[in-house]
PDB file of N, CA and C in Angstrom:
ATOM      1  N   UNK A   1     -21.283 114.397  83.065  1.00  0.00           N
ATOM      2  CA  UNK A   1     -20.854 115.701  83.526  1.00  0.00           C
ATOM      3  C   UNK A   1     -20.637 116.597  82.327  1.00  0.00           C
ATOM      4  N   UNK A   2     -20.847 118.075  82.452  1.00  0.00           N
ATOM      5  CA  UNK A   2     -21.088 118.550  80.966  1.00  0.00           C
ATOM      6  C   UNK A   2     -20.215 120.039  81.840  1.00  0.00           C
ATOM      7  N   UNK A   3     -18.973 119.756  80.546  1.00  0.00           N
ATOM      8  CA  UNK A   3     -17.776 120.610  81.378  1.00  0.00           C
ATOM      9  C   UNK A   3     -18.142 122.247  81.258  1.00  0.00           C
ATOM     10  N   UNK A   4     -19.364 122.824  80.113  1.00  0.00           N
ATOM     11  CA  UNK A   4     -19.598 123.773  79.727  1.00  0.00           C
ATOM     12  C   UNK A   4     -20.304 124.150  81.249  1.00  0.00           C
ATOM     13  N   UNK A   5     -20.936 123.374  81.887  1.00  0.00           N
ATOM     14  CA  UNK A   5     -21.359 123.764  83.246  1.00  0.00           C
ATOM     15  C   UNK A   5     -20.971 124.058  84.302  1.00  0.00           C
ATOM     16  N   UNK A   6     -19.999 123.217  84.321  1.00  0.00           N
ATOM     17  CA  UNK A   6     -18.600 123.615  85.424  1.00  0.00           C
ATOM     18  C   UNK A   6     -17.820 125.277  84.904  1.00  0.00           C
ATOM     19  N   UNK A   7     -17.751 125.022  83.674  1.00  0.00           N
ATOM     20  CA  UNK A   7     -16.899 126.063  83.698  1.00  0.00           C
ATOM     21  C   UNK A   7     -18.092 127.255  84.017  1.00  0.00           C
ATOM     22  N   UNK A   8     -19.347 127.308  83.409  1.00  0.00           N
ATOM     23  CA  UNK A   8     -19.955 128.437  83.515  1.00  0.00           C
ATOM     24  C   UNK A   8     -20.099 128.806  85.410  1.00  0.00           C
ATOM     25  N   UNK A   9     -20.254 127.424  86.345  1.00  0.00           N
ATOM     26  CA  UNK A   9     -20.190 127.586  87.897  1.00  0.00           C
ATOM     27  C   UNK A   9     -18.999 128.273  88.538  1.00  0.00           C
ATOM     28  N   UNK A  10     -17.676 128.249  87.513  1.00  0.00           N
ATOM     29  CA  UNK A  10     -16.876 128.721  88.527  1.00  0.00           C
ATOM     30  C   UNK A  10     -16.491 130.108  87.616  1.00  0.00           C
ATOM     31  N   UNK A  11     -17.394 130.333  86.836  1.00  0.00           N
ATOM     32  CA  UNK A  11     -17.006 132.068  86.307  1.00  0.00           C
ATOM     33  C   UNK A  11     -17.581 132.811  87.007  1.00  0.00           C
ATOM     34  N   UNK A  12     -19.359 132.253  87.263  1.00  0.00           N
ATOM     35  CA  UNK A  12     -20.116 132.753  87.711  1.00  0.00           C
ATOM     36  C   UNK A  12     -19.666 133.468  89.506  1.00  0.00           C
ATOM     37  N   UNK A  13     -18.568 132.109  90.153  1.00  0.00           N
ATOM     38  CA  UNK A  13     -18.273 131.792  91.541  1.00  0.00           C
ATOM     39  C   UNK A  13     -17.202 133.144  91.484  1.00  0.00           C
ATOM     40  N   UNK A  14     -16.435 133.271  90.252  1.00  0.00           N
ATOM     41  CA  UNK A  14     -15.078 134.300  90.565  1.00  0.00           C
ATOM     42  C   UNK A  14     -16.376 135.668  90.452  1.00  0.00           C
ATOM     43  N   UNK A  15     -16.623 135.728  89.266  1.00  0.00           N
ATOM     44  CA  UNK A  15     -17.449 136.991  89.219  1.00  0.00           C
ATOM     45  C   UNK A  15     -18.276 137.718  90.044  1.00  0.00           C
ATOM     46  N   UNK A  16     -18.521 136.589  90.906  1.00  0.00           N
ATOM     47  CA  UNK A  16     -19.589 137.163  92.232  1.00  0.00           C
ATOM     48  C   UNK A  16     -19.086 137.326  93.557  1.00  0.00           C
ATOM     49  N   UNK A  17     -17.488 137.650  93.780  1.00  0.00           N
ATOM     50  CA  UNK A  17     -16.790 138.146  94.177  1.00  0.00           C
ATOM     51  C   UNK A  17     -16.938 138.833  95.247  1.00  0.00           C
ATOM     52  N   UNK A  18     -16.872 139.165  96.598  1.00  0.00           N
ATOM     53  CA  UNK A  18     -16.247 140.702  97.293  1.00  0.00           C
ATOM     54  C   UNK A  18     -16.117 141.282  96.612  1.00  0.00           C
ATOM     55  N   UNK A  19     -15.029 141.798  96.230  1.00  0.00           N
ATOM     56  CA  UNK A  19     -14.576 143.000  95.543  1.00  0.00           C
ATOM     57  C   UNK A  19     -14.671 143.129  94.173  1.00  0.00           C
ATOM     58  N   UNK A  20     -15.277 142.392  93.681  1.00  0.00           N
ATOM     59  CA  UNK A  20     -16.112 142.827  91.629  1.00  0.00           C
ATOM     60  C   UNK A  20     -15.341 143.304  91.444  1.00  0.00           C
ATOM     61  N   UNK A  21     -13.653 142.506  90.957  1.00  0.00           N
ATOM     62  CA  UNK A  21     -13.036 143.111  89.971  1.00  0.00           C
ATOM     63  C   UNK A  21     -13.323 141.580  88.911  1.00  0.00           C
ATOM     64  N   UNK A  22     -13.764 142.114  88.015  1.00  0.00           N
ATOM     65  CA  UNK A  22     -13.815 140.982  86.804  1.00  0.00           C
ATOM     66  C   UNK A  22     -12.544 140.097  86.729  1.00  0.00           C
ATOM     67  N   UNK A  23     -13.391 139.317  85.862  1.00  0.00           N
ATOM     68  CA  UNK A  23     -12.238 138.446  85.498  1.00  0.00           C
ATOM     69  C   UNK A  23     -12.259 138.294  83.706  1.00  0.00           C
ATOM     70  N   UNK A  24     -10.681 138.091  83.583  1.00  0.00           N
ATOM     71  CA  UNK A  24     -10.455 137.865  81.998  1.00  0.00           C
ATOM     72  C   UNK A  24      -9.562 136.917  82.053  1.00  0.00           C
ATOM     73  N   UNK A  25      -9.972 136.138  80.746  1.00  0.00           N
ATOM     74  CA  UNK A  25      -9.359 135.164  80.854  1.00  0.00           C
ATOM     75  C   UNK A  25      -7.956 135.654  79.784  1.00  0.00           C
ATOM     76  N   UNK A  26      -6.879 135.033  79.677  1.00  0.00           N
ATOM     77  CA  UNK A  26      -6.150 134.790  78.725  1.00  0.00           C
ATOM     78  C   UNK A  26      -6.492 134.427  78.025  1.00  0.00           C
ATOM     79  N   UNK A  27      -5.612 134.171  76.776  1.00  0.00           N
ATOM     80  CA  UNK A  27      -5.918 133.470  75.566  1.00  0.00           C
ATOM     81  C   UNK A  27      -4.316 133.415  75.007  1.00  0.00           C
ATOM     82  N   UNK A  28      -4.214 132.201  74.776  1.00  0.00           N
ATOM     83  CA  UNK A  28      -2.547 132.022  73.980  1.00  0.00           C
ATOM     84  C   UNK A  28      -2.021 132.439  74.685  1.00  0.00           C
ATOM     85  N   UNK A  29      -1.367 132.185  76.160  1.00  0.00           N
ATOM     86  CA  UNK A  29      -0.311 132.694  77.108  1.00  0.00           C
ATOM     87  C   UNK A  29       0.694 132.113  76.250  1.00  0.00           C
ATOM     88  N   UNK A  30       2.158 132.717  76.373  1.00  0.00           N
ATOM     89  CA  UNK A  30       3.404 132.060  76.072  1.00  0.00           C
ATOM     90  C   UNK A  30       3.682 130.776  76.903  1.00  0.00           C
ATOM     91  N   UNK A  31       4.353 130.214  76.118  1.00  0.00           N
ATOM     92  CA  UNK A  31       4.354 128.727  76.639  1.00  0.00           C
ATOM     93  C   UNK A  31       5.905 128.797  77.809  1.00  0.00           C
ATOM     94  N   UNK A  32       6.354 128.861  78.624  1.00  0.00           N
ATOM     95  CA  UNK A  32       7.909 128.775  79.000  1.00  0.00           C
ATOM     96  C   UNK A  32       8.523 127.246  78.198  1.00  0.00           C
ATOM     97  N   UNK A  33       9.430 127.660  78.045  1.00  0.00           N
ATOM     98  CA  UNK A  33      10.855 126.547  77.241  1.00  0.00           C
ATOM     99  C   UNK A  33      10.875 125.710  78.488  1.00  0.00           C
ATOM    100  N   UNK A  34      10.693 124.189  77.834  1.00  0.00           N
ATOM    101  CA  UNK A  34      11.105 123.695  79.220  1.00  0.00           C
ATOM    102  C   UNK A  34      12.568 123.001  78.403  1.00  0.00           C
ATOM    103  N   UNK A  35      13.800 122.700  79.431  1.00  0.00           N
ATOM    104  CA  UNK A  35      14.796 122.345  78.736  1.00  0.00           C
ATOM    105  C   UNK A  35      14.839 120.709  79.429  1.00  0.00           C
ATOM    106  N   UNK A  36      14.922 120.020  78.765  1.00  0.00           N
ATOM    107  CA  UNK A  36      15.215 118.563  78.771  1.00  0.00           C
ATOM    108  C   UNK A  36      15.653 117.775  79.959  1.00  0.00           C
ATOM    109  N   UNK A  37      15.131 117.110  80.919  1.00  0.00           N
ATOM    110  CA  UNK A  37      15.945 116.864  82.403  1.00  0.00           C
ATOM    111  C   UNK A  37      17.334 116.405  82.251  1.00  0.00           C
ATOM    112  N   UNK A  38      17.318 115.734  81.078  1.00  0.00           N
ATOM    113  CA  UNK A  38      18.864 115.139  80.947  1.00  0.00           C
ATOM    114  C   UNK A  38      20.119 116.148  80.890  1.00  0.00           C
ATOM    115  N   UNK A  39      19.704 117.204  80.429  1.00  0.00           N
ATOM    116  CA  UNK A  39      20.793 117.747  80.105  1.00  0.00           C
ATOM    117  C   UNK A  39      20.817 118.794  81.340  1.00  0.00           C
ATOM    118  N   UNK A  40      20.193 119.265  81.861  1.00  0.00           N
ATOM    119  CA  UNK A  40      20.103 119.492  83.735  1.00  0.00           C
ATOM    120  C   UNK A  40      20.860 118.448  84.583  1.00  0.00           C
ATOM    121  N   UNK A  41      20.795 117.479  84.476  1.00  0.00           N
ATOM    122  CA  UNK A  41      20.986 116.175  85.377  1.00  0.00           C
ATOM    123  C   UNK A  41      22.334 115.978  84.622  1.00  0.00           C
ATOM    124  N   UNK A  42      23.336 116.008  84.108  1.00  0.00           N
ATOM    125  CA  UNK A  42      24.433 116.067  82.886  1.00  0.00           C
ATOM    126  C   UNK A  42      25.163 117.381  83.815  1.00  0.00           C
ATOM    127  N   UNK A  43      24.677 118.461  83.343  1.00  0.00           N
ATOM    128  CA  UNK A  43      25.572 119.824  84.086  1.00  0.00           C
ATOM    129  C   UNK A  43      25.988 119.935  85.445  1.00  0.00           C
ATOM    130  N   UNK A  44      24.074 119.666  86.594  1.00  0.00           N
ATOM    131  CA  UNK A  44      24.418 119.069  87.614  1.00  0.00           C
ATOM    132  C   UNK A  44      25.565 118.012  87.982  1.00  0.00           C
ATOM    133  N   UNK A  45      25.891 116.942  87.640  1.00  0.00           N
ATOM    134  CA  UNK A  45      26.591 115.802  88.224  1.00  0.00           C
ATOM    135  C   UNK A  45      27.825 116.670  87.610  1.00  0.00           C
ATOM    136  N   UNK A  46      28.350 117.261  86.529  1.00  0.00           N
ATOM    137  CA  UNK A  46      29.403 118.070  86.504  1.00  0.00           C
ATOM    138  C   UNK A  46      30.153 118.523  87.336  1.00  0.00           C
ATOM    139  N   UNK A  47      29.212 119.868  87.911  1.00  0.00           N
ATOM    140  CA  UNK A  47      29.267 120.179  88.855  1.00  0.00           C
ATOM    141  C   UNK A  47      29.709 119.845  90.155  1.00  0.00           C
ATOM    142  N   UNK A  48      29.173 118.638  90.436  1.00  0.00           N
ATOM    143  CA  UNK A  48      29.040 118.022  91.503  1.00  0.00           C
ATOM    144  C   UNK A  48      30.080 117.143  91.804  1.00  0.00           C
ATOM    145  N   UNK A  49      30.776 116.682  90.599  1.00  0.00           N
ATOM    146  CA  UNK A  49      32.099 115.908  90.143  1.00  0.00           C
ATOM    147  C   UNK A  49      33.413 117.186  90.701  1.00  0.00           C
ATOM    148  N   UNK A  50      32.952 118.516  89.918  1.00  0.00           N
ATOM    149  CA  UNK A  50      34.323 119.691  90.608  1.00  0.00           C
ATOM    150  C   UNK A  50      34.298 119.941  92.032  1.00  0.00           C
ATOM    151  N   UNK A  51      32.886 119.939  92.281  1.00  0.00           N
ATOM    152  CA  UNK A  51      33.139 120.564  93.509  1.00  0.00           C
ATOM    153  C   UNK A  51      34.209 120.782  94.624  1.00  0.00           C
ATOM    154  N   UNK A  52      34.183 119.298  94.963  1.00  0.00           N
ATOM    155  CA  UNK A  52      35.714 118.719  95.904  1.00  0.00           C
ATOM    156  C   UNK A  52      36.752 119.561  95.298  1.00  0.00           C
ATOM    157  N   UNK A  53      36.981 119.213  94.336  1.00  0.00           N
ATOM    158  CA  UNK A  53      38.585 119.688  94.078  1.00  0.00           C
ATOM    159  C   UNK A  53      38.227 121.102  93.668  1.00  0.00           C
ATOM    160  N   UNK A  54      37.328 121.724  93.488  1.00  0.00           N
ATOM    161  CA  UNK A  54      37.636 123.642  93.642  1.00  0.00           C
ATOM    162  C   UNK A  54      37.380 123.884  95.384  1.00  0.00           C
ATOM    163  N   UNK A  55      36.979 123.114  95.905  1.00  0.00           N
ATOM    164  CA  UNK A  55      37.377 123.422  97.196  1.00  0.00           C
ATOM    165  C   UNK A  55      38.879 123.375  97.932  1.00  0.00           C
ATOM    166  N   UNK A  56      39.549 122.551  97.021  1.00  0.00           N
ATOM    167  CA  UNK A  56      40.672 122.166  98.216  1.00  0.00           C
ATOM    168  C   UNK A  56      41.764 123.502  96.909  1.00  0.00           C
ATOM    169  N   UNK A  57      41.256 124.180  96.228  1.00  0.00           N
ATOM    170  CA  UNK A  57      41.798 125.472  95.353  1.00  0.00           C
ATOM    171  C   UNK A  57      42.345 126.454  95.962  1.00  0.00           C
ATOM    172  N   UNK A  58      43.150 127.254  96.541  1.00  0.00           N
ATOM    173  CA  UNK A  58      43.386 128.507  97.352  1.00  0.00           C
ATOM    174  C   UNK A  58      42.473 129.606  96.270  1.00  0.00           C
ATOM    175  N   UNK A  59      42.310 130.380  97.033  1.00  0.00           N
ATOM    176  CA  UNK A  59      41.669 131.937  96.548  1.00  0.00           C
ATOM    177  C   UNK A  59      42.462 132.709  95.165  1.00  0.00           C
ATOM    178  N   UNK A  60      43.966 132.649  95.852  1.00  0.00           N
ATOM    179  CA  UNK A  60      44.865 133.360  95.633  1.00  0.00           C
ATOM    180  C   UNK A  60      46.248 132.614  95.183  1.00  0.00           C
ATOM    181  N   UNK A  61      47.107 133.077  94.531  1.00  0.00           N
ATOM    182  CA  UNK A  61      48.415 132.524  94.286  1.00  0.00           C
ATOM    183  C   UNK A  61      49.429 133.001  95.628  1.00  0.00           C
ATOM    184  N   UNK A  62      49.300 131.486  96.676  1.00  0.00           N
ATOM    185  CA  UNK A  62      50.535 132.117  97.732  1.00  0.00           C
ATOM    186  C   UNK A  62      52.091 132.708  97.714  1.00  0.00           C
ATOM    187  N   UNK A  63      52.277 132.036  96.410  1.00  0.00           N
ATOM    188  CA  UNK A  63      53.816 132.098  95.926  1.00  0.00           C
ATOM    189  C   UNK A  63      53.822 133.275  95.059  1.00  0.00           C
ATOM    190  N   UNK A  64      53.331 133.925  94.320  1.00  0.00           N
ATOM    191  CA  UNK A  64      52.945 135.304  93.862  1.00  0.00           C
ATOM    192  C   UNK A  64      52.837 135.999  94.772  1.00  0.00           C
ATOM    193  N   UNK A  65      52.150 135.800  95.975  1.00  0.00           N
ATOM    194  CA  UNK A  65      52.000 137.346  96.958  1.00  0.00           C
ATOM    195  C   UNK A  65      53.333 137.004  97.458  1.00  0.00           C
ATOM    196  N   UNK A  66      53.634 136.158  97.717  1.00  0.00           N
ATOM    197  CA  UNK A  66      55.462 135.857  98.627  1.00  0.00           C
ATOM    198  C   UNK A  66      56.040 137.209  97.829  1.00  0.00           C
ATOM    199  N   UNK A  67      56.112 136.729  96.174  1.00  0.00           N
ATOM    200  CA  UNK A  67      57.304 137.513  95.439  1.00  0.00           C
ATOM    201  C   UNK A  67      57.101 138.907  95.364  1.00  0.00           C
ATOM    202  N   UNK A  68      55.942 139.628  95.485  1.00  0.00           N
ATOM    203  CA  UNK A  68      55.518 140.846  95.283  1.00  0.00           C
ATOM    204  C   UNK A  68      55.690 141.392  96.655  1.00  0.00           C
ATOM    205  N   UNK A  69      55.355 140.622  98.246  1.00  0.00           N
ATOM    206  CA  UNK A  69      55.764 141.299  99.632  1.00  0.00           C
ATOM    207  C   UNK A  69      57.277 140.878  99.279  1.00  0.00           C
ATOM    208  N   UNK A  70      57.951 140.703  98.689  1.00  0.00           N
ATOM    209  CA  UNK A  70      59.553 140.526  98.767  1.00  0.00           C
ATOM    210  C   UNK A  70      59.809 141.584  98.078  1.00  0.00           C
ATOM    211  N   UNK A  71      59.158 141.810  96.629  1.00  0.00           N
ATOM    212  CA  UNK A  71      59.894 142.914  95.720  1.00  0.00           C
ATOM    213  C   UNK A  71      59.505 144.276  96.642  1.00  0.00           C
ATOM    214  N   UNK A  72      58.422 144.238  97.327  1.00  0.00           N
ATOM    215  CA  UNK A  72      58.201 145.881  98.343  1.00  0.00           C
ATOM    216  C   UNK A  72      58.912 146.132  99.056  1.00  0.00           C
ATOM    217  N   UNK A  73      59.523 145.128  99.769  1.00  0.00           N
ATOM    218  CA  UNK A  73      60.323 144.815 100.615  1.00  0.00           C
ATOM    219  C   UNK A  73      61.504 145.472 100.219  1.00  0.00           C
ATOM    220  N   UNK A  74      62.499 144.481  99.074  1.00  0.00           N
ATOM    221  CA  UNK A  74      63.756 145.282  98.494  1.00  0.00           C
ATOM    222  C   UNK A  74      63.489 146.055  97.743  1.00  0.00           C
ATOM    223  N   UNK A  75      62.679 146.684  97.435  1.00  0.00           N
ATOM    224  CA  UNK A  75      62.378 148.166  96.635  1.00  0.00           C
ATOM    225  C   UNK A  75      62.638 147.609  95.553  1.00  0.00           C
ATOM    226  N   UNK A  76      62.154 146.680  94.812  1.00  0.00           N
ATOM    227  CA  UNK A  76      62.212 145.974  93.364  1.00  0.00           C
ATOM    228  C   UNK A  76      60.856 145.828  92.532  1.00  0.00           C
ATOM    229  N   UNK A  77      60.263 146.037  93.000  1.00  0.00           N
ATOM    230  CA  UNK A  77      58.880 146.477  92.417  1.00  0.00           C
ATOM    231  C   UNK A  77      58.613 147.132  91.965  1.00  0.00           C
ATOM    232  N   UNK A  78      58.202 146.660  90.887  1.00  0.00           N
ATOM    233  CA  UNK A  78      57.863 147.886  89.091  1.00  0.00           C
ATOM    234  C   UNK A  78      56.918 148.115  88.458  1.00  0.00           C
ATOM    235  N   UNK A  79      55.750 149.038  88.560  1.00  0.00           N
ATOM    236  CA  UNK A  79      54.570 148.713  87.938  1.00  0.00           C
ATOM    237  C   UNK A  79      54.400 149.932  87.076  1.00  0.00           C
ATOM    238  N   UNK A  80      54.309 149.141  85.625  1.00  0.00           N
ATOM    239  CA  UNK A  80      54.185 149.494  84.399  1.00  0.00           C
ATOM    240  C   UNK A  80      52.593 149.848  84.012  1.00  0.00           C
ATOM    241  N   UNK A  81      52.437 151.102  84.273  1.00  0.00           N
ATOM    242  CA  UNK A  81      51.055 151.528  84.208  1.00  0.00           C
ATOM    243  C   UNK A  81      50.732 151.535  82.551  1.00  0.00           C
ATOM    244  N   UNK A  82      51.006 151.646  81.832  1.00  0.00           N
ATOM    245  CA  UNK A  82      50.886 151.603  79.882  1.00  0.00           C
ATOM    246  C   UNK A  82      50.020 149.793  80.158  1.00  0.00           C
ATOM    247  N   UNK A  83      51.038 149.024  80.640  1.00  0.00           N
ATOM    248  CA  UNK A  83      50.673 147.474  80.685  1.00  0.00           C
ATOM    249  C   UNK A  83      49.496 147.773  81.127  1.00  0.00           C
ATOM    250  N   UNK A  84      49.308 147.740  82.703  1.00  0.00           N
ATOM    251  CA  UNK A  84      48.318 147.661  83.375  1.00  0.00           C
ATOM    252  C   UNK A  84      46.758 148.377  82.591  1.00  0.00           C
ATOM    253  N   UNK A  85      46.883 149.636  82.167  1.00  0.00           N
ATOM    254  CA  UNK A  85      45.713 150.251  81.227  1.00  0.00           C
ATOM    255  C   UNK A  85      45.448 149.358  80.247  1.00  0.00           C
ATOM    256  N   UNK A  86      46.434 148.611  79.354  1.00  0.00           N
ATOM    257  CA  UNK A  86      45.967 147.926  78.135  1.00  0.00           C
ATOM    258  C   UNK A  86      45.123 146.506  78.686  1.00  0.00           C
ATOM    259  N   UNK A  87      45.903 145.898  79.646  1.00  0.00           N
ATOM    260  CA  UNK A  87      45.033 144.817  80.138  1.00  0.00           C
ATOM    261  C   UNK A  87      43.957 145.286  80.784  1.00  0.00           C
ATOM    262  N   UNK A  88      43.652 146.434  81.719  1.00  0.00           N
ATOM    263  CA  UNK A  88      42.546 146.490  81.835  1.00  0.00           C
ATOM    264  C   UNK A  88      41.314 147.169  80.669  1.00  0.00           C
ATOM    265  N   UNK A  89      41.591 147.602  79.577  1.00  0.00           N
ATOM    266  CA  UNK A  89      41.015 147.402  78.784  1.00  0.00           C
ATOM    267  C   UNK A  89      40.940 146.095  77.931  1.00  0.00           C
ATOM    268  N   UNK A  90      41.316 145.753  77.578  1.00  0.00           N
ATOM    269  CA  UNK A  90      41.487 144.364  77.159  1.00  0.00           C
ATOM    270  C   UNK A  90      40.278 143.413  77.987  1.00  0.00           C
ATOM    271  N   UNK A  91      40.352 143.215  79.307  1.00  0.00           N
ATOM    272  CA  UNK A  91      39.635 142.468  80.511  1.00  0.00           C
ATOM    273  C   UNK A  91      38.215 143.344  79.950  1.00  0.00           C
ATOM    274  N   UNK A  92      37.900 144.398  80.301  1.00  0.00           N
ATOM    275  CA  UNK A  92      36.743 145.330  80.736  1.00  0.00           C
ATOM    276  C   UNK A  92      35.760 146.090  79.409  1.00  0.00           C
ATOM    277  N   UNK A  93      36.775 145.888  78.399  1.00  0.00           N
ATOM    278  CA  UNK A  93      36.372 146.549  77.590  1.00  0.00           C
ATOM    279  C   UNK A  93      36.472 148.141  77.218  1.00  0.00           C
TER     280      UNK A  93
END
């Protein structure tokens, strides 16, 4: 089998086309990174190890919202906007 023939049968097969839009080939495509299965299969089982226990996690701190519907409650609630701006810059940038 003489591969120069094959290849010339199926240039000839694209080129003769319906719709005659040529064909080009590449040359030196970029290669994609392939990354190592182990260390996929490593992160995975990680993962897969937290899962359970970030499930049984609440969303939220219940005992924090308690103290903050209590401080609204007795009018004890204090919010220090200087704080609040610096941490949210700080967080956000």
């Amino acid at each position: 089998m003489e591969i120069s023939k094959l290849n010339s049968t199926i240039h000839t097969e694209l080129t003769t086309s319906k719709n005659k839009t040529p064909v080009t080939q590449v040359a030196d495509a970029p290669v994609a990174t392939i990354i190592p299965q182990q260390e996929v299969s490593d992160d995975c089982r990680l993962i897969e190890a937290a899962q359970p226990q970030l499930e049984q996690l609440s969303d939220f701190d219940l005992s924090k919202v308690a103290q903050v519907r209590q401080s609204l409650v007795d009018g004890s609630f204090k919010l220090d906007l200087e704080q609040l701006a610096e941490t949210m810059v700080q967080q956000h940038g």
